[in-house]
C-alpha atoms as a PDB file:
ATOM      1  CA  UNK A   1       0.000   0.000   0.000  1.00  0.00           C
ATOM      2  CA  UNK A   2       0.931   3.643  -0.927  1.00  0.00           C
ATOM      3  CA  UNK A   3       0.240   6.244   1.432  1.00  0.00           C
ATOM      4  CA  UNK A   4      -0.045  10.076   1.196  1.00  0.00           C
ATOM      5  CA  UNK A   5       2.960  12.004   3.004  1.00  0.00           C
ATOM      6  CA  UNK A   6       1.631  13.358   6.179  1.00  0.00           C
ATOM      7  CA  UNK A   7       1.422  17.252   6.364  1.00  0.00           C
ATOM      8  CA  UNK A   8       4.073  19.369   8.091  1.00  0.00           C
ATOM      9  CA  UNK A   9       3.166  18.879  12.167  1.00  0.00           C
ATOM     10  CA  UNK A  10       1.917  15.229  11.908  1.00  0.00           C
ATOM     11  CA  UNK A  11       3.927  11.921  11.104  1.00  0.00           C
ATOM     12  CA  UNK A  12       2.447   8.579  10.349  1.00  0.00           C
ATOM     13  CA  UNK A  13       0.775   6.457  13.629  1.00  0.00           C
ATOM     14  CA  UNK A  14       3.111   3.925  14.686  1.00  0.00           C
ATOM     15  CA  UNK A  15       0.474   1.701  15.441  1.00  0.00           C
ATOM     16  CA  UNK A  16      -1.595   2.241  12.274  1.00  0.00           C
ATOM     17  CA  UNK A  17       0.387   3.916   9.190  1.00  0.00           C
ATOM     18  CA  UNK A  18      -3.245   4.308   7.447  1.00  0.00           C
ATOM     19  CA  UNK A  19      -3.281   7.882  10.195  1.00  0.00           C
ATOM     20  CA  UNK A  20      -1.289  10.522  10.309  1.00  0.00           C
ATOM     21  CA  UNK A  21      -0.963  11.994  14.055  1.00  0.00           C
ATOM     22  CA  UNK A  22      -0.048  15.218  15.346  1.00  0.00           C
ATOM     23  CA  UNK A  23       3.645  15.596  16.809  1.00  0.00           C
ATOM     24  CA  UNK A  24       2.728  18.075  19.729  1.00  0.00           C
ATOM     25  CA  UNK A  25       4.366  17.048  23.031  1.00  0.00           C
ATOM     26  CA  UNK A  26       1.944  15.953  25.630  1.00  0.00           C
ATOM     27  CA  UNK A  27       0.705  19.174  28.130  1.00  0.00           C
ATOM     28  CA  UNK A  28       1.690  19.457  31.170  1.00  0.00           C
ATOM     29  CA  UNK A  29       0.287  17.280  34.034  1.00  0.00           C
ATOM     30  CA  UNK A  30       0.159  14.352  30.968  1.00  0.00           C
ATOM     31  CA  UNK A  31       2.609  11.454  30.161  1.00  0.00           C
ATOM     32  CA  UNK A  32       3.013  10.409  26.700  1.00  0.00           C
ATOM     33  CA  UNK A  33       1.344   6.654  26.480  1.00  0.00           C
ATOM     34  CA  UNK A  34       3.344   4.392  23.984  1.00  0.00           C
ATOM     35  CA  UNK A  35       1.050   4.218  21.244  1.00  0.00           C
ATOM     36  CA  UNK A  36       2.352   8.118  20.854  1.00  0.00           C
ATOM     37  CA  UNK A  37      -1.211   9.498  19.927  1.00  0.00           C
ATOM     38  CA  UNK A  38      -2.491   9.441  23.612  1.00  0.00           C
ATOM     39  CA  UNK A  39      -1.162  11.439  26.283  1.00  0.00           C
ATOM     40  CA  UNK A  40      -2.243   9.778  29.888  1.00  0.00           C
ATOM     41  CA  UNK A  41      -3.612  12.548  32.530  1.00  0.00           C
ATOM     42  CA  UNK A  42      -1.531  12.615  35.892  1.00  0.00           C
ATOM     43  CA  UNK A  43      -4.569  12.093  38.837  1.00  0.00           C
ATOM     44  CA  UNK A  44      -4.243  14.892  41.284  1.00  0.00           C
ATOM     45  CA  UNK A  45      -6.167  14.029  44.914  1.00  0.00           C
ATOM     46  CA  UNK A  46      -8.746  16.806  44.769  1.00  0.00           C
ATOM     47  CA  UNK A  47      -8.411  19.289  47.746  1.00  0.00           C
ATOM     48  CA  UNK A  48     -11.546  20.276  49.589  1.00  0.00           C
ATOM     49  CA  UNK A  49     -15.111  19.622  47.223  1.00  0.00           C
ATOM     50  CA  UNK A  50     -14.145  20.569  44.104  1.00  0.00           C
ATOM     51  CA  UNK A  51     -11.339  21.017  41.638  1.00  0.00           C
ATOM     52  CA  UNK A  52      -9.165  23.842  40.666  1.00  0.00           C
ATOM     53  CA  UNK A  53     -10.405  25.719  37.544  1.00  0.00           C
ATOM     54  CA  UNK A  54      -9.020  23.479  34.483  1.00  0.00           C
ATOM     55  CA  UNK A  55      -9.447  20.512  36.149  1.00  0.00           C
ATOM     56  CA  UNK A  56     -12.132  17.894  36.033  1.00  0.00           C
ATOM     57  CA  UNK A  57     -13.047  15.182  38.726  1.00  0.00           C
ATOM     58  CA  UNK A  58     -13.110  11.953  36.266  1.00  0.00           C
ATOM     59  CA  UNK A  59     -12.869   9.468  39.028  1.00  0.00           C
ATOM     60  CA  UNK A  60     -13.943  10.162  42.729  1.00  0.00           C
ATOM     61  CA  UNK A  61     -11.972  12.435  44.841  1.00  0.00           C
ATOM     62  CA  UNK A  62      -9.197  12.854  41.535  1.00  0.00           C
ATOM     63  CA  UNK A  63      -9.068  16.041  39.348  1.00  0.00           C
ATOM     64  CA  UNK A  64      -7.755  15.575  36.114  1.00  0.00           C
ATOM     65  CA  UNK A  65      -5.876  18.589  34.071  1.00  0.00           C
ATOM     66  CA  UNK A  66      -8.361  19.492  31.113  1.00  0.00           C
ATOM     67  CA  UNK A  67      -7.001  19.122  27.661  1.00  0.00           C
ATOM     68  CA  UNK A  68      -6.095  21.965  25.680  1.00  0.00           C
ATOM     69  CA  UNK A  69      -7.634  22.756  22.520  1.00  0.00           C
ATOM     70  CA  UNK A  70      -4.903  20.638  20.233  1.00  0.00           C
ATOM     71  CA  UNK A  71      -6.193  17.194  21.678  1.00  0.00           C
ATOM     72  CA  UNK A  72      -9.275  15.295  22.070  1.00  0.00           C
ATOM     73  CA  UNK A  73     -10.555  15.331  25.584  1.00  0.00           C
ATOM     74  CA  UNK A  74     -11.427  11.292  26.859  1.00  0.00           C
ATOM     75  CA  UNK A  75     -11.507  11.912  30.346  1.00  0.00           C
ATOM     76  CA  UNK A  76      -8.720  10.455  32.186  1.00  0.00           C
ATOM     77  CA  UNK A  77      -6.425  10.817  28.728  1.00  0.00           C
ATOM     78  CA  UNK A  78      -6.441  13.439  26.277  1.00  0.00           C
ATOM     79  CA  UNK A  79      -5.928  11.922  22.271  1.00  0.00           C
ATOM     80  CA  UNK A  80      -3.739  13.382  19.914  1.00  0.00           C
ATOM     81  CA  UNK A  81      -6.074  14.221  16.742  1.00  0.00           C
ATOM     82  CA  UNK A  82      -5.189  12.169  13.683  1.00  0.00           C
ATOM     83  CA  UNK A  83      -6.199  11.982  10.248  1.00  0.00           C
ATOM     84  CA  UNK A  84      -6.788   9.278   7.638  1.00  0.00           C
ATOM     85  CA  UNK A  85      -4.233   9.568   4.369  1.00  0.00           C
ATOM     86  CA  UNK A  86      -5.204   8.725   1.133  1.00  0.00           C
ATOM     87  CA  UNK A  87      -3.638   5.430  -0.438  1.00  0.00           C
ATOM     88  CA  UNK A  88      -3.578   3.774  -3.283  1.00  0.00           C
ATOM     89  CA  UNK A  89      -2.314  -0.058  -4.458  1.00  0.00           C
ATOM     90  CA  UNK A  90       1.314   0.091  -6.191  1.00  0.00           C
ATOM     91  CA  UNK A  91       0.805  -0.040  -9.668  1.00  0.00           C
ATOM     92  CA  UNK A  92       3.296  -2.116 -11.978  1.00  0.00           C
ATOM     93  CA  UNK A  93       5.759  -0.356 -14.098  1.00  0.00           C
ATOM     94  CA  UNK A  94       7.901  -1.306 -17.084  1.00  0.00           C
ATOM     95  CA  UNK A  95      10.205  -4.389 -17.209  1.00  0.00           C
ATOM     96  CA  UNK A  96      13.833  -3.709 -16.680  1.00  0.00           C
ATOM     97  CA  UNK A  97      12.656   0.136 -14.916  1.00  0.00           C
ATOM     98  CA  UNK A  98      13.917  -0.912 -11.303  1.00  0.00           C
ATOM     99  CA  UNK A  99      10.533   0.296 -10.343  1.00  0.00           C
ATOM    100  CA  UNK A 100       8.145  -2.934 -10.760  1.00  0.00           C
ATOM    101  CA  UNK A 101       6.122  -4.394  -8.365  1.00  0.00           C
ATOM    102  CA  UNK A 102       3.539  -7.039  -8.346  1.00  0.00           C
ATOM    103  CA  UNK A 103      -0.286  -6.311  -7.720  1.00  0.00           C
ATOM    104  CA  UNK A 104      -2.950  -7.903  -6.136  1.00  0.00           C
ATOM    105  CA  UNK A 105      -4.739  -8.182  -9.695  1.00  0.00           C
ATOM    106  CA  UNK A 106      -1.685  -9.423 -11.257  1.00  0.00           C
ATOM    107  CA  UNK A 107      -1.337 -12.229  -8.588  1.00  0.00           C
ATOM    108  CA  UNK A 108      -4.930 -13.327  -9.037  1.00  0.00           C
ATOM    109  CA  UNK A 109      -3.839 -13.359 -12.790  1.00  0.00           C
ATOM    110  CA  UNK A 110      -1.079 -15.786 -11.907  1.00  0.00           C
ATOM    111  CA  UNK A 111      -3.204 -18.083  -9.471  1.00  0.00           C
ATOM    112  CA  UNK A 112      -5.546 -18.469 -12.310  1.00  0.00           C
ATOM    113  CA  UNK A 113      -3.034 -19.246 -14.591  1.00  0.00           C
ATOM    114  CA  UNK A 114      -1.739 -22.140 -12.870  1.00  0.00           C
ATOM    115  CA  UNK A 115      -5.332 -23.454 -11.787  1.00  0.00           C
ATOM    116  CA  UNK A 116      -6.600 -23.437 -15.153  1.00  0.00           C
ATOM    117  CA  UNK A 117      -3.067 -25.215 -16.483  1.00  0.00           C
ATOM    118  CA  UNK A 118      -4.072 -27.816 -13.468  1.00  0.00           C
ATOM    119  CA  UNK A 119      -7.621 -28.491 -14.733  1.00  0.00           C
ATOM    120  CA  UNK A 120      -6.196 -29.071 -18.191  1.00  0.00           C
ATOM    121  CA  UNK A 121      -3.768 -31.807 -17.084  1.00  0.00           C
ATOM    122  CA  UNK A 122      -6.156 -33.183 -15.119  1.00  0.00           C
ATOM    123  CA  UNK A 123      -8.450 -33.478 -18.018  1.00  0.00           C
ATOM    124  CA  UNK A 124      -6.267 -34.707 -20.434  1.00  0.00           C
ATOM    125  CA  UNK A 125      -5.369 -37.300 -17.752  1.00  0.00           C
ATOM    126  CA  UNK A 126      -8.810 -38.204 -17.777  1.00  0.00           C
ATOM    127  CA  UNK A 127      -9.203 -38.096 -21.396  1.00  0.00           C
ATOM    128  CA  UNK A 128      -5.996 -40.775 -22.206  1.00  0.00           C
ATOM    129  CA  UNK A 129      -6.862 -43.112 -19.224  1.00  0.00           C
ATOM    130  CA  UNK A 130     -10.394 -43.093 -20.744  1.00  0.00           C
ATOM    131  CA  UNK A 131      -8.723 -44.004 -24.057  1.00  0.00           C
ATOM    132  CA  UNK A 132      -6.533 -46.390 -23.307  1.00  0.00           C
ATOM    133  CA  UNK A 133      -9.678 -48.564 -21.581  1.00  0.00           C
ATOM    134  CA  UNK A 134     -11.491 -48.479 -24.614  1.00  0.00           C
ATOM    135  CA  UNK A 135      -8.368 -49.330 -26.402  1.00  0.00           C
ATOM    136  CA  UNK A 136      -7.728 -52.346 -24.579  1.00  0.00           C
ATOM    137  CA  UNK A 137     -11.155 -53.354 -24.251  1.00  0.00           C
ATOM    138  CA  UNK A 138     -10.940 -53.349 -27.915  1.00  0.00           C
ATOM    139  CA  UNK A 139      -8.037 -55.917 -28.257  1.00  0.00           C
ATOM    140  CA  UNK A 140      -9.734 -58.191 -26.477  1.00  0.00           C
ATOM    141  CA  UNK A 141     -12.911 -58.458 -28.832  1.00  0.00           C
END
């Protein structure tokens, strides 16, 4: 598979190259998590009933730092935002180039091919031993 180049600010997803992903660090009061495109939230014990101002209480008695405005927020993470890239299927180029490469069409071409020369020796197999019978049956009459 071919795959778009990612714009400036975003490299391929480790995990999945079909996404492109932001390379902005991970705010403050996050860790980056090692799929790269999720930045874990550091749980802060919250301090008399509620949190401070940019934080969020996402599990009881923690605040969590909200995420800015360059990540998804998911609660106890904040996700880097990513972006599908166009692909296509290599295509082949002319013999001798440097530059061919099979396809998936071209390789179903093959298999076909060779299944159909199978069938054919099968039938001609079928055809001579069918022969032969009646030519020895024949001898005998």
């Amino acid at each position: 598979m071919c795959y778009a180049a990612c714009t400036p600010g975003t490299i391929p997803l480790s995990s999945d190259p079909t996404f492109c992903v932001m390379t902005a660090p991970c705010q403050l009061q996050t860790t980056q998590d090692i799929a790269y495109n999720i930045c874990n939230k550091t749980q802060i014990p919250i301090v008399g009933t509620t949190c401070d101002v940019g934080y969020t209480e996402w599990l009881d008695g923690f605040c969590f730092v909200n995420c800015n405005s360059l990540f998804i927020e998911n609660g106890t993470t904040c996700i880097k935002k990513t972006y599908y890239r166009d692909s296509v299927y290599p295509t082949s180029v002319g013999v001798g180039s440097g530059l061919e490469s099979a396809t998936d069409s071209d390789q179903n071409g093959t298999w076909l091919f060779i299944i159909t020369i199978i069938l054919l020796v099968i039938i001609c197999i079928i055809i001579g031993v069918g022969l032969w019978k009646f030519a020895k049956k024949s001898n005998y009459y």
